[in-house]
N, C-alpha and C. Protein backbone atom coordinates (compact mmCIF):
# COMPACT_ATOMS: atom_id res chain seq x y z
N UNK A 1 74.43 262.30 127.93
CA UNK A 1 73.14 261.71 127.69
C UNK A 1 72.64 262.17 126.32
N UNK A 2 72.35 261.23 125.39
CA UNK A 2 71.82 261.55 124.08
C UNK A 2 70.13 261.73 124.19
N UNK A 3 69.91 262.88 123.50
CA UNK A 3 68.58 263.16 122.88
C UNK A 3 67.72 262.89 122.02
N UNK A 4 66.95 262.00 121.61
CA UNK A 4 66.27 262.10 120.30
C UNK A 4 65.54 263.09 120.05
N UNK A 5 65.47 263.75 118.46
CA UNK A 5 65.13 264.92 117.93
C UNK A 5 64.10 264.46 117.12
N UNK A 6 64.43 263.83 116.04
CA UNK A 6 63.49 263.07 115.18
C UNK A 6 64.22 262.05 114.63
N UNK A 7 62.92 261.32 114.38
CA UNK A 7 62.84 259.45 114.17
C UNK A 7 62.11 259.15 113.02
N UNK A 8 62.25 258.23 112.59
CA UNK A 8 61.30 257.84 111.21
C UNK A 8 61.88 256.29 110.80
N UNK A 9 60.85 255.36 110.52
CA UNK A 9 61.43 253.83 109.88
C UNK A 9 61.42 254.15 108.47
N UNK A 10 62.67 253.92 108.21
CA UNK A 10 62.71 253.36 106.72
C UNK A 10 63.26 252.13 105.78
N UNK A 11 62.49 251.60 105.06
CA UNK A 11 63.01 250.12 105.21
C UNK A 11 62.96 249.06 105.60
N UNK A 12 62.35 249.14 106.99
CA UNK A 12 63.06 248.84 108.29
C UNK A 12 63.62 249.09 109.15
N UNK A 13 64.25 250.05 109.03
CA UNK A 13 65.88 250.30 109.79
C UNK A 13 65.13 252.01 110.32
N UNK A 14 65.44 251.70 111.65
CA UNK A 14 65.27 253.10 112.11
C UNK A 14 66.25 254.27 112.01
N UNK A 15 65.83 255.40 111.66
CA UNK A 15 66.74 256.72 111.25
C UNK A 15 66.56 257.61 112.13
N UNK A 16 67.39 258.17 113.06
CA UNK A 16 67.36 259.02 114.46
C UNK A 16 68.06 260.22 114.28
N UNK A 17 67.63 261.29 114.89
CA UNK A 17 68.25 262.62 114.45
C UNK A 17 68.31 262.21 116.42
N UNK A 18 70.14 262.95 116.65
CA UNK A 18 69.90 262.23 118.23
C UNK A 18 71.02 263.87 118.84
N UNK A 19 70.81 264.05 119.56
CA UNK A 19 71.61 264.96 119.87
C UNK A 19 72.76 264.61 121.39
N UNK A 20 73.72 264.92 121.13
CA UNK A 20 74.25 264.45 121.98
C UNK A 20 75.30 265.73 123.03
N UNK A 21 76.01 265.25 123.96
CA UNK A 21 77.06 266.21 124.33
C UNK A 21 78.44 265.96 123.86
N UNK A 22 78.87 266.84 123.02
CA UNK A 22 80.00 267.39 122.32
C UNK A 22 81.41 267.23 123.06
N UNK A 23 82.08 267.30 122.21
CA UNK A 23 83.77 267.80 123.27
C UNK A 23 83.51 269.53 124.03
N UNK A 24 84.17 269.29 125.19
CA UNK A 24 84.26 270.46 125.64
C UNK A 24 82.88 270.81 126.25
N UNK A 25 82.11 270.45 126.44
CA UNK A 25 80.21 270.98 126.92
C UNK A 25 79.59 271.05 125.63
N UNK A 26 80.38 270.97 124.37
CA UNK A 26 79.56 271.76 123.41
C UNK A 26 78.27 270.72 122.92
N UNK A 27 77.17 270.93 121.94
CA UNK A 27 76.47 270.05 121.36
C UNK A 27 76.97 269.72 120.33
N UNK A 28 76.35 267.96 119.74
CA UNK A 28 76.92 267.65 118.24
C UNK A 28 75.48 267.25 118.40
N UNK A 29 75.33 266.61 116.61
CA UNK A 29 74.15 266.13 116.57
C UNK A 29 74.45 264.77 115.51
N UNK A 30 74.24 263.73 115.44
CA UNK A 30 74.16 262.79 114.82
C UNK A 30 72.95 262.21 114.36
N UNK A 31 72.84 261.53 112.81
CA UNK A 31 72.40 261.10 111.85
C UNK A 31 73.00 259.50 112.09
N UNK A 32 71.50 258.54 113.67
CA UNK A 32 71.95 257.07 113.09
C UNK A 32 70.75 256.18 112.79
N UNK A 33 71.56 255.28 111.57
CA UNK A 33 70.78 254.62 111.01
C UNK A 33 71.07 253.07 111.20
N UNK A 34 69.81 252.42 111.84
CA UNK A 34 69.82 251.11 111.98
C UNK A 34 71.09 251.01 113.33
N UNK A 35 71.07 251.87 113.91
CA UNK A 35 72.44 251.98 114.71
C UNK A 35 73.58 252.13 114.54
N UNK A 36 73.95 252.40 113.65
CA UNK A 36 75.07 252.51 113.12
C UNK A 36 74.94 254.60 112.73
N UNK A 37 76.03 255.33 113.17
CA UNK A 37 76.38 256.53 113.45
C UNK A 37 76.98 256.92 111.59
N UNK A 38 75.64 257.59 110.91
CA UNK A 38 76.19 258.03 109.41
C UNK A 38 76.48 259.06 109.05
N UNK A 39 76.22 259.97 110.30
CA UNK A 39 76.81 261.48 110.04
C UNK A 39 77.10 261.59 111.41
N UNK A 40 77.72 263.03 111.38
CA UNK A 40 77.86 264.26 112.51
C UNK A 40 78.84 265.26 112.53
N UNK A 41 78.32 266.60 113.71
CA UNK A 41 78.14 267.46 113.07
C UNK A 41 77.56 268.23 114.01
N UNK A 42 78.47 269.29 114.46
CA UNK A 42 77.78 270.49 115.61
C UNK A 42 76.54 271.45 114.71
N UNK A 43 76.48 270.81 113.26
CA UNK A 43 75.32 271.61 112.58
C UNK A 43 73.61 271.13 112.61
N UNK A 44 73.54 271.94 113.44
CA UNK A 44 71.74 270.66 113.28
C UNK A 44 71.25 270.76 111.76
N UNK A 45 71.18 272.07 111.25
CA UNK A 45 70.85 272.23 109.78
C UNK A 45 71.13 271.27 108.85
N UNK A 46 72.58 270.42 109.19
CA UNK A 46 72.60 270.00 108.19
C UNK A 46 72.66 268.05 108.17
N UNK A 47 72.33 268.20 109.70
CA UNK A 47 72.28 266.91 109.83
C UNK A 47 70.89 266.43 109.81
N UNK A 48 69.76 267.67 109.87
CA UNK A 48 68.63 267.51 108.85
C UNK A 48 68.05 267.11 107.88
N UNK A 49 69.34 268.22 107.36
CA UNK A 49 68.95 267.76 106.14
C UNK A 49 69.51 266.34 105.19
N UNK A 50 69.93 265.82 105.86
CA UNK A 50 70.81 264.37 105.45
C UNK A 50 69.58 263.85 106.04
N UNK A 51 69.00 264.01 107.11
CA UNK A 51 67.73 262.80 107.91
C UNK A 51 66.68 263.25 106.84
N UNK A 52 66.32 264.22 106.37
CA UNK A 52 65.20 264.19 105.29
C UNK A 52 65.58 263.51 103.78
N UNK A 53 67.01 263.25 103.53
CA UNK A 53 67.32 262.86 102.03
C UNK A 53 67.15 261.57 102.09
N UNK A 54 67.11 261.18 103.39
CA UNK A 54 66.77 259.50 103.53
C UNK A 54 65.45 258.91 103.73
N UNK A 55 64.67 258.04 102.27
CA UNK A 55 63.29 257.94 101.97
C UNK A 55 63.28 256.42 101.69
């Protein structure tokens, strides 16, 4: 089951910081935009910081 973390429209196109369950139990976290999956990444830090570079 995926999580949303943080959200924001830009554009149009919605940008989702979403957290999800990983291989193995672990967590990942994904960066999607307009639906489409533009990062990921067991790093929340840095899939942050990719959701803040997007304005």
């Amino acid at each position: 089951m995926a999580n949303t973390l943080k959200s924001k429209v830009v554009r149009g196109e919605l940008v989702e910081v979403v957290e999800g369950s990983g291989f193995l139990g672990g967590s990942d976290y994904q960066l999607v935009v307009g639906g489409q999956i533009k990062a990921q990444s067991k790093d929340l830090n840095y899939i942050l910081s990719e959701f803040d570079r997007i304005w």
